[in-house]
C-alpha atoms as a PDB file:
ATOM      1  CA  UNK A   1     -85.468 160.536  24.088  1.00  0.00           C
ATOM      2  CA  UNK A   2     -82.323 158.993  23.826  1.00  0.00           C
ATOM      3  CA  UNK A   3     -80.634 162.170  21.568  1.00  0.00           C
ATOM      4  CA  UNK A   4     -81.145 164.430  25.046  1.00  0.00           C
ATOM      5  CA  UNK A   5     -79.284 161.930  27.891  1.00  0.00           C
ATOM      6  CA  UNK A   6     -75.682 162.203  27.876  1.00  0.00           C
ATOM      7  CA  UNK A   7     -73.901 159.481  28.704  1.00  0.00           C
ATOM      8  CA  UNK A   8     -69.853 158.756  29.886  1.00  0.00           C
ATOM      9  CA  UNK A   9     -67.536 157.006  27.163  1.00  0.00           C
ATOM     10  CA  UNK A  10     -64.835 155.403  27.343  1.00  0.00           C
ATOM     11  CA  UNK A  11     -61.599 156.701  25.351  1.00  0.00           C
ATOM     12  CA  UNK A  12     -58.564 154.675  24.737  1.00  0.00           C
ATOM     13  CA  UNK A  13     -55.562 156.389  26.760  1.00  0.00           C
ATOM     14  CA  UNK A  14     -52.600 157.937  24.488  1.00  0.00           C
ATOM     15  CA  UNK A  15     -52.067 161.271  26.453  1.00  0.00           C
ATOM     16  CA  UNK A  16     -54.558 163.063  23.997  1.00  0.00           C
ATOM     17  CA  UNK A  17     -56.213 166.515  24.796  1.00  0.00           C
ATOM     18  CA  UNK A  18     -59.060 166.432  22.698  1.00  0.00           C
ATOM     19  CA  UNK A  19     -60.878 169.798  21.337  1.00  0.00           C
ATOM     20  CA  UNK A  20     -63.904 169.087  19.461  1.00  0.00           C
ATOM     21  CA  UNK A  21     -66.378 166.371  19.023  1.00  0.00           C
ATOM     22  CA  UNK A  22     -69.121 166.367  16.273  1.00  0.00           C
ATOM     23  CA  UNK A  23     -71.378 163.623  14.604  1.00  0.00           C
ATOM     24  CA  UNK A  24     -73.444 162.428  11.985  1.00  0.00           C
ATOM     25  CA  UNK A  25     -75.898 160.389  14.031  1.00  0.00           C
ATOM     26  CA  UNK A  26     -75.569 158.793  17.415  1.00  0.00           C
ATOM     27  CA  UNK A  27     -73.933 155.904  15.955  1.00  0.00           C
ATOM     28  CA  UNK A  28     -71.330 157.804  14.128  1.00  0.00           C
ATOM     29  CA  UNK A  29     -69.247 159.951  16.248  1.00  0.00           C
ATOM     30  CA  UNK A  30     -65.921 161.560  15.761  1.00  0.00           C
ATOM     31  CA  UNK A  31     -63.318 163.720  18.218  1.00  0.00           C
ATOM     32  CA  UNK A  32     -60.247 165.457  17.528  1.00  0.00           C
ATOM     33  CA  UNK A  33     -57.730 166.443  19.170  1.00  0.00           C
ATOM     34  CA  UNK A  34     -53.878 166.234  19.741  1.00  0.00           C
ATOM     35  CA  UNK A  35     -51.177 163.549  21.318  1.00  0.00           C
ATOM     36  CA  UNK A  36     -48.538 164.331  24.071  1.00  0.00           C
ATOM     37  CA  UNK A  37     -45.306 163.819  22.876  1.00  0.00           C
ATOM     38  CA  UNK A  38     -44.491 160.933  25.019  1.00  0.00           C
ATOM     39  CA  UNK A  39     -47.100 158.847  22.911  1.00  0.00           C
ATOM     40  CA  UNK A  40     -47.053 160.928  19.554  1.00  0.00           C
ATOM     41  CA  UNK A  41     -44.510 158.053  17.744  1.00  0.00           C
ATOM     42  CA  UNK A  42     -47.333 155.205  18.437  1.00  0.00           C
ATOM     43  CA  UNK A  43     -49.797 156.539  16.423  1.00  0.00           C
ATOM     44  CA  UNK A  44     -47.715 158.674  14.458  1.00  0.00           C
ATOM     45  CA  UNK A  45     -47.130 162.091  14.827  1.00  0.00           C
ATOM     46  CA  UNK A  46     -49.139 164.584  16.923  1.00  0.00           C
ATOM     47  CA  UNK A  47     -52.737 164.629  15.000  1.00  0.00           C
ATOM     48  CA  UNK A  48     -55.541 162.214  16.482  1.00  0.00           C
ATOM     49  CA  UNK A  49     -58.746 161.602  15.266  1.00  0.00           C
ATOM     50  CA  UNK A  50     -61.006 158.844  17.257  1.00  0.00           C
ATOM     51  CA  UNK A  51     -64.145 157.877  15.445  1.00  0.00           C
ATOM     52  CA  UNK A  52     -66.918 155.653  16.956  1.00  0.00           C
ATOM     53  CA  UNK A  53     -69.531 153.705  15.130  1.00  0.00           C
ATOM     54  CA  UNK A  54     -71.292 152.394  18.581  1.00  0.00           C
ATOM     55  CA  UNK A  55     -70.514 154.523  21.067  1.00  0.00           C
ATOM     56  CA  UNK A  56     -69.000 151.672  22.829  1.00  0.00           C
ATOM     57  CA  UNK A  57     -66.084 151.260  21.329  1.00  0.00           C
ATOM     58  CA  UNK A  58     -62.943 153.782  19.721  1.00  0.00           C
ATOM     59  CA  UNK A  59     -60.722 153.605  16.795  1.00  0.00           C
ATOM     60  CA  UNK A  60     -57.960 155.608  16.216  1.00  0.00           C
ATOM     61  CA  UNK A  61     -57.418 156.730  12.658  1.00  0.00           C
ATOM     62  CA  UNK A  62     -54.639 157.998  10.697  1.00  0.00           C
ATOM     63  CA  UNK A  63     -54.381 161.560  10.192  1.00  0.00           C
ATOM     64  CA  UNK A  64     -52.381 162.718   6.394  1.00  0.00           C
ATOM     65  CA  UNK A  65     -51.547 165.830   9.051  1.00  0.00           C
ATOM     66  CA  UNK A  66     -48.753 165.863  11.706  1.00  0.00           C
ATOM     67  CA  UNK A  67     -50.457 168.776  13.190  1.00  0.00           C
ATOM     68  CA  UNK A  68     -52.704 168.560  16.426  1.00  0.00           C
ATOM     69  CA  UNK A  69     -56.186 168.878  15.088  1.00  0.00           C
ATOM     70  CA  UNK A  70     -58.473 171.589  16.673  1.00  0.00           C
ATOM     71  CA  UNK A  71     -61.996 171.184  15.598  1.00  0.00           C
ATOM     72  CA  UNK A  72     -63.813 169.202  13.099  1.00  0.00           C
ATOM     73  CA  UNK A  73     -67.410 169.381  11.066  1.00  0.00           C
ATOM     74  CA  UNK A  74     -69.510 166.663  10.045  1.00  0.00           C
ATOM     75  CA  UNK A  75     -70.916 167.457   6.724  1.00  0.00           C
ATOM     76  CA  UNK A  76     -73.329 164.275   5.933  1.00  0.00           C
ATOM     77  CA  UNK A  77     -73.024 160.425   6.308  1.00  0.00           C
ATOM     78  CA  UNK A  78     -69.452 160.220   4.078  1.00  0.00           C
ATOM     79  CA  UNK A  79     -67.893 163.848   4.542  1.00  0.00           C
ATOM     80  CA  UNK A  80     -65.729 165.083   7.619  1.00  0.00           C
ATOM     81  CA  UNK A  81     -63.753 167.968   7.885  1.00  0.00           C
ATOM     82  CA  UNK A  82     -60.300 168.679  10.427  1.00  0.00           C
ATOM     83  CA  UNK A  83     -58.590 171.807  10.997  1.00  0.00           C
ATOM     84  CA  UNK A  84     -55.559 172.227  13.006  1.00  0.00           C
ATOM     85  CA  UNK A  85     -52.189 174.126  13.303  1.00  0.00           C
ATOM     86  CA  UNK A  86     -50.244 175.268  10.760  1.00  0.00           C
ATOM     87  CA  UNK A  87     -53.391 175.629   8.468  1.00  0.00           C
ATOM     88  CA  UNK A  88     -54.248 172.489   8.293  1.00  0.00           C
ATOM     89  CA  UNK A  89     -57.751 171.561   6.876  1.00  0.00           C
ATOM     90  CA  UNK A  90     -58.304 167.891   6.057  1.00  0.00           C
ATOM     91  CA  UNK A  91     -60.969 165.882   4.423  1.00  0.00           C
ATOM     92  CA  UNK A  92     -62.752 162.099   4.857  1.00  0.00           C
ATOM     93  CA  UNK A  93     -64.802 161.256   1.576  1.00  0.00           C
ATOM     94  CA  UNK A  94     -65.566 158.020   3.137  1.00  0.00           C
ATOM     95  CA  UNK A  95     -67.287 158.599   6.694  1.00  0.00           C
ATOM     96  CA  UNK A  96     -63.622 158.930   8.376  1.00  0.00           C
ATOM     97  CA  UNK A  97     -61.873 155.500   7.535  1.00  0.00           C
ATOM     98  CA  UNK A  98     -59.350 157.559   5.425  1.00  0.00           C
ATOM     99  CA  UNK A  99     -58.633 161.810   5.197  1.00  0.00           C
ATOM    100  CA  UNK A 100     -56.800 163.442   2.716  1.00  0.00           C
ATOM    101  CA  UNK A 101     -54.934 166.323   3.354  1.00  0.00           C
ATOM    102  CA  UNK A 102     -56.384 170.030   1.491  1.00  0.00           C
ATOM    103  CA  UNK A 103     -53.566 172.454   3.219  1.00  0.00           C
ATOM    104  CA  UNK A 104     -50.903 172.463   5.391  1.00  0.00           C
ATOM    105  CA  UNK A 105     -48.899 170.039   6.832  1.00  0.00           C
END
């Protein structure tokens, strides 16, 4: 079965140190994590979220949150959850192509 092999992807390089990974379906994966500050004004500030549809392929998206992210929670196909320093929870309503911030900064 295809759910129990584990197989190595490929990330795009920005310095990251990711912390948590989590996913709706093998198709659908997300990681979080944060940005060194060398490569923190390219995407942004110091929050990254990558999100895969195909497992072949990243995208980084824009975090509301300039706060390194720490772990995140999959709640079906269209919610995703963040938390990070400083309090920060965020929320995607729309499988991760856009969060909104709940609290912090």
């Amino acid at each position: 079965m295809d759910a129990f092999r584990w197989q190595p992807l490929t990330l795009p390089d920005a310095g990251q140190k990711l912390f948590s990974v989590d996913l709706y379906d093998s198709n659908n994966v997300f990681v979080v994590g944060n940005i060194d500050a060398g490569h923190a004004e390219t995407i942004g500030g110091k929050a990254l979220i990558l999100k895969t549809e195909d497992g072949s392929s990243w995208a980084a998206v824009v975090s509301p949150s300039s706060q390194a992210l720490r772990a995140l929670t999959v709640a079906d196909a269209t919610t995703v959850f963040a938390v990070g320093d400083g309090q920060t929870i965020i929320r995607s309503r729309e499988g991760g192509l856009t969060w909104e911030r709940i609290r912090g900064s």
